[in-house]
C-alpha atoms as a PDB file:
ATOM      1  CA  UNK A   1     125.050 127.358 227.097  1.00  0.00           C
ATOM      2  CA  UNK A   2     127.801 127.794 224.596  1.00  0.00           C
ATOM      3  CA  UNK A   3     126.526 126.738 220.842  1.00  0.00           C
ATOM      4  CA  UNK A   4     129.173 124.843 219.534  1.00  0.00           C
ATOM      5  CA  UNK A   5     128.125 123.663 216.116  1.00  0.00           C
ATOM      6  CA  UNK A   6     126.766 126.693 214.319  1.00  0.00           C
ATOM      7  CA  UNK A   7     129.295 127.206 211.842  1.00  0.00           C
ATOM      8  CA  UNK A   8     129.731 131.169 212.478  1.00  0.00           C
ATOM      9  CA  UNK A   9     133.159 130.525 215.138  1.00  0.00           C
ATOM     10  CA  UNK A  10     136.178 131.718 213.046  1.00  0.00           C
ATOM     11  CA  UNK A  11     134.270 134.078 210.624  1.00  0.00           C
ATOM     12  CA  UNK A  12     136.011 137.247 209.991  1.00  0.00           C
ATOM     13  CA  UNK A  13     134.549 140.597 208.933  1.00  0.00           C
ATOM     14  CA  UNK A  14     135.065 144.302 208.669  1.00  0.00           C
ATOM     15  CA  UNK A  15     133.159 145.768 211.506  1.00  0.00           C
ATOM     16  CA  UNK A  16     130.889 147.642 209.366  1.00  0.00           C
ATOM     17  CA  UNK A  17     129.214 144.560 207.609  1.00  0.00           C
ATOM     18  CA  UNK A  18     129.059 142.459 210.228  1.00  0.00           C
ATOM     19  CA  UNK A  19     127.135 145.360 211.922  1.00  0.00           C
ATOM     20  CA  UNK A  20     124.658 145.405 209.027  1.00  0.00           C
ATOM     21  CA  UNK A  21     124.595 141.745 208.657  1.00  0.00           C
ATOM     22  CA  UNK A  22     123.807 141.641 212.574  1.00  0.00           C
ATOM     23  CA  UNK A  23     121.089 144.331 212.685  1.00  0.00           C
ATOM     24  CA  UNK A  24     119.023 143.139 210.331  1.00  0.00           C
ATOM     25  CA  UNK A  25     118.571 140.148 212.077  1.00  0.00           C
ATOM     26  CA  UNK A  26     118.036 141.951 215.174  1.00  0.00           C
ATOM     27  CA  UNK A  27     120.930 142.006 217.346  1.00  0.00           C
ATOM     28  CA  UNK A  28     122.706 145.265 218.985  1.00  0.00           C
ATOM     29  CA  UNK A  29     126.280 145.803 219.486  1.00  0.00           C
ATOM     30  CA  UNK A  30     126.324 146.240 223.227  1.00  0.00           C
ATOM     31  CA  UNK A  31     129.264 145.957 225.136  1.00  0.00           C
ATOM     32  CA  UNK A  32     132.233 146.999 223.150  1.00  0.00           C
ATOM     33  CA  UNK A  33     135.984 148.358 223.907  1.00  0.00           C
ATOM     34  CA  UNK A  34     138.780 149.086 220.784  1.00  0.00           C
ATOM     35  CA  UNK A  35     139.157 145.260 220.677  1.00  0.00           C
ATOM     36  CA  UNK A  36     136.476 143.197 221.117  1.00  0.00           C
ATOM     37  CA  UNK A  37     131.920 143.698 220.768  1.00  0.00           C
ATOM     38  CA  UNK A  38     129.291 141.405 221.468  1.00  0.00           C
ATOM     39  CA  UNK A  39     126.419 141.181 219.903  1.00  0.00           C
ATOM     40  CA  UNK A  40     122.774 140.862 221.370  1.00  0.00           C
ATOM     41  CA  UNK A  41     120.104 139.197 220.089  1.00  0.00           C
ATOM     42  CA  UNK A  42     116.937 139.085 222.930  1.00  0.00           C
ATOM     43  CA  UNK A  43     114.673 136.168 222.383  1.00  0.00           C
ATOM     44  CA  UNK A  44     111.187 135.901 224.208  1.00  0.00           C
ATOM     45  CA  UNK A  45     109.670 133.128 225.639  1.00  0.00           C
ATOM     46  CA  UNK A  46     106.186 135.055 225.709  1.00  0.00           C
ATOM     47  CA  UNK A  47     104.350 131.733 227.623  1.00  0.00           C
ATOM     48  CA  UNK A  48     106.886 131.773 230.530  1.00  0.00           C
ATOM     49  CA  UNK A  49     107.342 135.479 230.517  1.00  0.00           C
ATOM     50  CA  UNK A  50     111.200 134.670 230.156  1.00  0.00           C
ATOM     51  CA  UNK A  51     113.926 136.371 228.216  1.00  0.00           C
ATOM     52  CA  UNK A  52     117.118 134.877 226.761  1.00  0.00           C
ATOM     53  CA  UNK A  53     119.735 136.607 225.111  1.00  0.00           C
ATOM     54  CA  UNK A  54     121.997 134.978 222.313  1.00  0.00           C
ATOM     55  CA  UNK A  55     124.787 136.831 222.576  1.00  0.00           C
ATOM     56  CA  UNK A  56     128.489 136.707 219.977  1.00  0.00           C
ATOM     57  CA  UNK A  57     131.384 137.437 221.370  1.00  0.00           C
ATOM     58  CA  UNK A  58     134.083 139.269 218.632  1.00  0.00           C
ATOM     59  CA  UNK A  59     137.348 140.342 218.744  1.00  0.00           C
ATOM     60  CA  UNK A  60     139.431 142.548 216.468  1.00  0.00           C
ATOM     61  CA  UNK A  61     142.552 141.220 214.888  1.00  0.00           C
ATOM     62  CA  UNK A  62     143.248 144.142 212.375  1.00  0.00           C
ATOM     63  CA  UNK A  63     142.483 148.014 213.590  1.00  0.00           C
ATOM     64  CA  UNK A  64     140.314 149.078 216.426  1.00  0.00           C
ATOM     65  CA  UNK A  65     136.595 149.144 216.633  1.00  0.00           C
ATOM     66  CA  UNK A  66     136.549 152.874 215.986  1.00  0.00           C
ATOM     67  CA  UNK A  67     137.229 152.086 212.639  1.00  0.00           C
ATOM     68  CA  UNK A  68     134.654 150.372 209.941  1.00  0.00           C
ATOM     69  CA  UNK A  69     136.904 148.904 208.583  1.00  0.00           C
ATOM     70  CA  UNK A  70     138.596 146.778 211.493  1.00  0.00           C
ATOM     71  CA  UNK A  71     138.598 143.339 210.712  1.00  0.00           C
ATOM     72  CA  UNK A  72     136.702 141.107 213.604  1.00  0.00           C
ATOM     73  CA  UNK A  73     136.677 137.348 214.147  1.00  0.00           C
ATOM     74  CA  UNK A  74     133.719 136.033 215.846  1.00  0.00           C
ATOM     75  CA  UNK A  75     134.932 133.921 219.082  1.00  0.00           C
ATOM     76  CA  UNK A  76     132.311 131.653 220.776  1.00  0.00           C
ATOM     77  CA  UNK A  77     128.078 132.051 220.563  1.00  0.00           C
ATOM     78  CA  UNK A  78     126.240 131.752 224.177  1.00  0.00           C
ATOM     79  CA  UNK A  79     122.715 131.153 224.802  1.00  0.00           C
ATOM     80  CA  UNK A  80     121.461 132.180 228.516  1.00  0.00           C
ATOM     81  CA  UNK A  81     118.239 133.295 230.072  1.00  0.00           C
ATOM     82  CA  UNK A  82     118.147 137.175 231.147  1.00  0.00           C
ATOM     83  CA  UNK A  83     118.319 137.643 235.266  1.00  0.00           C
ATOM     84  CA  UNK A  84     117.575 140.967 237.135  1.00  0.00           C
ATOM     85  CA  UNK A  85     119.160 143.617 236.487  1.00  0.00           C
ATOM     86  CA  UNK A  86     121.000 143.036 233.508  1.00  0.00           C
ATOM     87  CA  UNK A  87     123.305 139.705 233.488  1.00  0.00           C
ATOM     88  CA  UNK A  88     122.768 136.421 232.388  1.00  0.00           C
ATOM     89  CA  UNK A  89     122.605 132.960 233.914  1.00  0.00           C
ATOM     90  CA  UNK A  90     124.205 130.215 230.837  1.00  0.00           C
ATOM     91  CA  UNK A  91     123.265 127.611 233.511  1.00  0.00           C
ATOM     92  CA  UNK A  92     119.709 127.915 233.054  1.00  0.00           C
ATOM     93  CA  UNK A  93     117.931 125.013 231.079  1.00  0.00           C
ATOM     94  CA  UNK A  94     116.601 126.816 227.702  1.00  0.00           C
ATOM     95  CA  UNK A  95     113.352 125.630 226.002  1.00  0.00           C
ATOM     96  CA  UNK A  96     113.698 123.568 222.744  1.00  0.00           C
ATOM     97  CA  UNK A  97     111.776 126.388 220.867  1.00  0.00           C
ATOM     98  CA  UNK A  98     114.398 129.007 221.625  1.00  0.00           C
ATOM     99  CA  UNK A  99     117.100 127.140 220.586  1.00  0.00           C
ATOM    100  CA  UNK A 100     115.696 126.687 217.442  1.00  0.00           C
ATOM    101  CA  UNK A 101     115.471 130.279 217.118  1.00  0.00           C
ATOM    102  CA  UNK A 102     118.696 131.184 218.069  1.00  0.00           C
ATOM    103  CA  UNK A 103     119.886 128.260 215.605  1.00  0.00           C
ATOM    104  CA  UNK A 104     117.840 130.058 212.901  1.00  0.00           C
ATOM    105  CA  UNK A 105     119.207 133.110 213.385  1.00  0.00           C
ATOM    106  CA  UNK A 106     122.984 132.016 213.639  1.00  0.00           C
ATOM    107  CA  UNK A 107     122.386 130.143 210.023  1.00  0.00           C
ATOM    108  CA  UNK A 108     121.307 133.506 208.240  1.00  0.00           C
ATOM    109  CA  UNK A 109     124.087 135.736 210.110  1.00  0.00           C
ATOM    110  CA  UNK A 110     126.561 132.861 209.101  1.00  0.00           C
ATOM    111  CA  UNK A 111     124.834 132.805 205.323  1.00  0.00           C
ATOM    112  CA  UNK A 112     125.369 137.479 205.032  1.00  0.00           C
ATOM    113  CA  UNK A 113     128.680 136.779 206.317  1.00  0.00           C
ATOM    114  CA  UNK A 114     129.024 134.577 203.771  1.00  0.00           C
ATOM    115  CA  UNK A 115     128.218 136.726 200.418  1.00  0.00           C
END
């Protein structure tokens, strides 16, 4: 699932703030090269012993990542339930209360970007 409307699409950032603003809502920058992250955020459903993952995909349009100070534009937001060993399915329905979650969290990374 691709999350369309949640404002954050187009940000820009150096690379070290947006890795502060994104670990203190909980998200890890996994998978990254010289020019482009992503950003992890696992969300649990605990009743259907589930994971899902909202993950932000980033790319740098000024320096490299091994610079702080490389500015990053966040490309598109995907919501999609964890699968054995370690990829994800985006197919996969995704419970209401997740969402909401992963909505939440998307607001307050788009409100540090923000300041």
């Amino acid at each position: 699932m691709i999350i369309e409307n949640a404002g954050i699409k187009g940000l820009k950032s150096d690379l070290a703030h947006l890795d502060g603003a994104s670990e203190k809502l909980g998200f890890v920058r996994w998978q990254w090269e010289y020019y482009r992250a992503t950003y992890d955020l696992k969300l649990e459903d605990k009743a259907n012993k589930v994971d899902y993952f909202l993950r932000i995909n980033t790319r740098a349009v000024e320096g490299k990542l091994e610079s702080p100070y490389a500015i990053l534009v966040i490309e598109d937001t995907y919501l999609g339930r964890g699968t054995f060993p370690h990829g994800l399915d985006y197919d996969s329905p995704v419970p209401d209360q997740i969402v909401k979650v992963a909505n939440q969290k998307l607001a307050e990374l788009k409100k540090q970007l923000s300041e």
